[in-house]
Protein backbone atom coordinates (compact mmCIF):
# COMPACT_ATOMS: atom_id res chain seq x y z
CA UNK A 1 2.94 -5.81 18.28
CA UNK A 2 3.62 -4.20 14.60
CA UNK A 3 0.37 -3.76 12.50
CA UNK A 4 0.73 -4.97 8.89
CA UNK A 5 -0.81 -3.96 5.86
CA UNK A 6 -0.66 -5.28 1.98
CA UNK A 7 -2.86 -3.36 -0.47
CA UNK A 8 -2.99 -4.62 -4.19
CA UNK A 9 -4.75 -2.31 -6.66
CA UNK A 10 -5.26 -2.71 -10.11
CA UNK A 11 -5.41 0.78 -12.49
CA UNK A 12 -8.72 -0.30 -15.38
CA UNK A 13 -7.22 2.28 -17.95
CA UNK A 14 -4.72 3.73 -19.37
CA UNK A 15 -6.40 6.77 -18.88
CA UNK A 16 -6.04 6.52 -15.31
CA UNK A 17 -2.13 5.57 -15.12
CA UNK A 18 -0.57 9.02 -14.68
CA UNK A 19 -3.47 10.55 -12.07
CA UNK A 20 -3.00 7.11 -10.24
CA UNK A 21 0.68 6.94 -10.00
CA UNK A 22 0.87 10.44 -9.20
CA UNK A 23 -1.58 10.23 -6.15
CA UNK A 24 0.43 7.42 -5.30
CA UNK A 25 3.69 9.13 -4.78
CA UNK A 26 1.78 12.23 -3.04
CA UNK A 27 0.57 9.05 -0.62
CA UNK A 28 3.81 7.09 -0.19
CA UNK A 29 5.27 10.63 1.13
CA UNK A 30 2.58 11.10 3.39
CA UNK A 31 2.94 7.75 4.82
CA UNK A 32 6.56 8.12 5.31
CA UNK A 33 5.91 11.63 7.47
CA UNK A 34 3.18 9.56 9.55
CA UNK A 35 3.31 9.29 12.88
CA UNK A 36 3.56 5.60 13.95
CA UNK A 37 4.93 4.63 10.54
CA UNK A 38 7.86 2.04 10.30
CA UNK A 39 8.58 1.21 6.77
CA UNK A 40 6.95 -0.24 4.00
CA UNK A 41 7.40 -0.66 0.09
CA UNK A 42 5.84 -0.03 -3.33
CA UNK A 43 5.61 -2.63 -6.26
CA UNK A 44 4.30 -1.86 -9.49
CA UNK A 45 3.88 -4.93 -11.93
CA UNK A 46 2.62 -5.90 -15.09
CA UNK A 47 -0.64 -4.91 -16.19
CA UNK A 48 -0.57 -1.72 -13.92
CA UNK A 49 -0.87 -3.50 -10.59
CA UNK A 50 0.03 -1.84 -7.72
CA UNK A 51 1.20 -3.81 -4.37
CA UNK A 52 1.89 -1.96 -0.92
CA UNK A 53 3.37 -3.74 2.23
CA UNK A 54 3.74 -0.64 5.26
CA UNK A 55 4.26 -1.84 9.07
CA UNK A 56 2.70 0.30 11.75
CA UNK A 57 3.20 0.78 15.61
CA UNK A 58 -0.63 0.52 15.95
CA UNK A 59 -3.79 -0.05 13.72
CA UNK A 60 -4.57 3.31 15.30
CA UNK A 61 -1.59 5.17 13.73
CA UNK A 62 -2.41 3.29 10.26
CA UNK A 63 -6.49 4.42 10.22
CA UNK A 64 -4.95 7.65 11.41
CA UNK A 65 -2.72 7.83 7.80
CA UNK A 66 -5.39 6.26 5.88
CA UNK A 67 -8.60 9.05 6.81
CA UNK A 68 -5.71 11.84 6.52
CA UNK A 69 -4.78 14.29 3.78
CA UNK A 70 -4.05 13.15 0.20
CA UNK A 71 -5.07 9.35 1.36
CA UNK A 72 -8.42 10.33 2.36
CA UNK A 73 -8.75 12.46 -0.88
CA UNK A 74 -7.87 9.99 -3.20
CA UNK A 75 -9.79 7.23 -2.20
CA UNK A 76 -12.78 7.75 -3.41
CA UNK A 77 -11.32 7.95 -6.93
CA UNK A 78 -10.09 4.64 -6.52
CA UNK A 79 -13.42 3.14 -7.17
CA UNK A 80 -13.45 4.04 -11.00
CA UNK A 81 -9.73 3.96 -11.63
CA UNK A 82 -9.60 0.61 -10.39
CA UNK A 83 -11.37 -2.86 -11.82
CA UNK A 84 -9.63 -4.76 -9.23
CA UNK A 85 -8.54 -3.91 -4.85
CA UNK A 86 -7.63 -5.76 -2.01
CA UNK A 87 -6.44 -5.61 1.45
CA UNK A 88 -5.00 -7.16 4.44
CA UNK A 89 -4.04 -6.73 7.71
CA UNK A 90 -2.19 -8.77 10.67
CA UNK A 91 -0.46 -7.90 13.86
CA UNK A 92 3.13 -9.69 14.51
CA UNK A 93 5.98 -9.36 16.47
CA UNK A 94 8.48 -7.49 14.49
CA UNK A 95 8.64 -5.27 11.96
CA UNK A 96 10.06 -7.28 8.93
CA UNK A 97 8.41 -6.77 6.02
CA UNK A 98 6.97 -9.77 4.15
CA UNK A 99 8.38 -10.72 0.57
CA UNK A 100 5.90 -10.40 -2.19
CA UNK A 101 4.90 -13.84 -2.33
CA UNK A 102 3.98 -13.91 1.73
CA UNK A 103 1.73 -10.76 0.89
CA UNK A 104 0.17 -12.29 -1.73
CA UNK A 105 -0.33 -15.88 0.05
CA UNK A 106 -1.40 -13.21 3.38
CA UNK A 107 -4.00 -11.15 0.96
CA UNK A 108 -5.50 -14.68 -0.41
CA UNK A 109 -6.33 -16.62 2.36
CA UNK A 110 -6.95 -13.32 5.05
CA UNK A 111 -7.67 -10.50 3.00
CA UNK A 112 -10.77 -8.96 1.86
CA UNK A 113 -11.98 -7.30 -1.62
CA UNK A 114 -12.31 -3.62 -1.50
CA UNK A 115 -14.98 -2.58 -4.00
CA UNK A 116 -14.51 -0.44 -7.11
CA UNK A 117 -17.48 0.03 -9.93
CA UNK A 118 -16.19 -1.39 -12.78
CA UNK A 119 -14.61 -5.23 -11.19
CA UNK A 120 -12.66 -7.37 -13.62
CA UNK A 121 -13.22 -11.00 -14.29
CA UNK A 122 -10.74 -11.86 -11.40
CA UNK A 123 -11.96 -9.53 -8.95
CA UNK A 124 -15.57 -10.94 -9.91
CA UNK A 125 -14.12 -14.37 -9.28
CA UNK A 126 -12.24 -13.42 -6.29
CA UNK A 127 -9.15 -14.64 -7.52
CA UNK A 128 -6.12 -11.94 -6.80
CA UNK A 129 -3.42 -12.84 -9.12
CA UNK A 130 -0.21 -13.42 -7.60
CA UNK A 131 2.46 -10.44 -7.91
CA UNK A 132 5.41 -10.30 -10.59
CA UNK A 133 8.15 -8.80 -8.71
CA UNK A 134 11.01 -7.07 -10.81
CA UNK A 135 8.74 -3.34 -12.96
CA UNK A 136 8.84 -0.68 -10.34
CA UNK A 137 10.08 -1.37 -7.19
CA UNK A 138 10.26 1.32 -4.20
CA UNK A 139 11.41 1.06 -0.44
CA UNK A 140 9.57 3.61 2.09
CA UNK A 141 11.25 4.73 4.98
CA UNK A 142 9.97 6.60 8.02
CA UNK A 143 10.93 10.75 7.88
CA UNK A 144 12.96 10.44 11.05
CA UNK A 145 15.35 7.75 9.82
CA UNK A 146 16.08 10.12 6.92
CA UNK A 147 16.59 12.50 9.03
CA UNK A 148 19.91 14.13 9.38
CA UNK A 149 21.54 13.77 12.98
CA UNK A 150 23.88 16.16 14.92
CA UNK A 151 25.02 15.67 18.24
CA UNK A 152 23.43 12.20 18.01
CA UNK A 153 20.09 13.49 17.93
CA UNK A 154 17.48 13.76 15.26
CA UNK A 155 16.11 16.95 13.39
């Protein structure tokens, strides 16, 4: 079974944008050089919200990502840059990604409000608006299928 994962994060301020999406690409990176990673994608949307769908082999290899390096560091930060934050996880068969609106539909009904210090009306009301594909859009790929090969095997 693949572990799943959607995060949706919301950036407050404008005075948080550039830290945040900074951190963020220090953290897709690390996730695609994780061991037990499989893919995953970024989406950044209107009014600086910030979707991520990654597939794991385990939950073990995921919490193993998450408490690691520039993950672990950033965190913490999270709760004042963001007024809204959300997760969800499932285990499936394969390791398709969802579309944006199955995340979303997954993160409503399953999911679970992270908390942050400063929550916006929605995240007060527990309402997680649904995404806007189409700003920023970003695939992540694991390290060893960017690899190069030679001789058919990986380096």
């Amino acid at each position: 079974m693949v572990f799943m994962s959607v995060t949706r994060l919301r950036v407050r301020s404008l005075r948080y944008l550039v830290p945040f999406i900074w951190r963020t690409l220090h953290t897709a990176r690390q996730a695609e050089q994780a061991e037990g990673f499989l893919g995953g994608k970024l989406l950044r949307e209107a009014r600086n919200a910030f979707w991520t769908v990654t597939a794991w082999e385990s939950e073990a290899a995921m919490l193993a990502y998450r408490n690691a390096g520039e993950h672990r560091d950033v965190m913490p930060k999270l709760l004042d840059w963001c007024d809204e934050a959300s997760v969800v996880h499932w285990q499936q068969d394969g390791a398709e990604l969802p579309n944006w609106l199955e995340a979303h539909r997954r993160i409503s009904a399953e999911g679970r409000l992270s908390k942050v210090r400063h929550p916006s009306p929605d995240q007060e009301a527990k309402r997680i608006p649904a995404p806007h594909p189409g700003i920023i859009q970003r695939p992540l790929k694991p390290a060893l299928t960017r690899a190069a090969t030679i001789d058919g095997t990986t380096h």
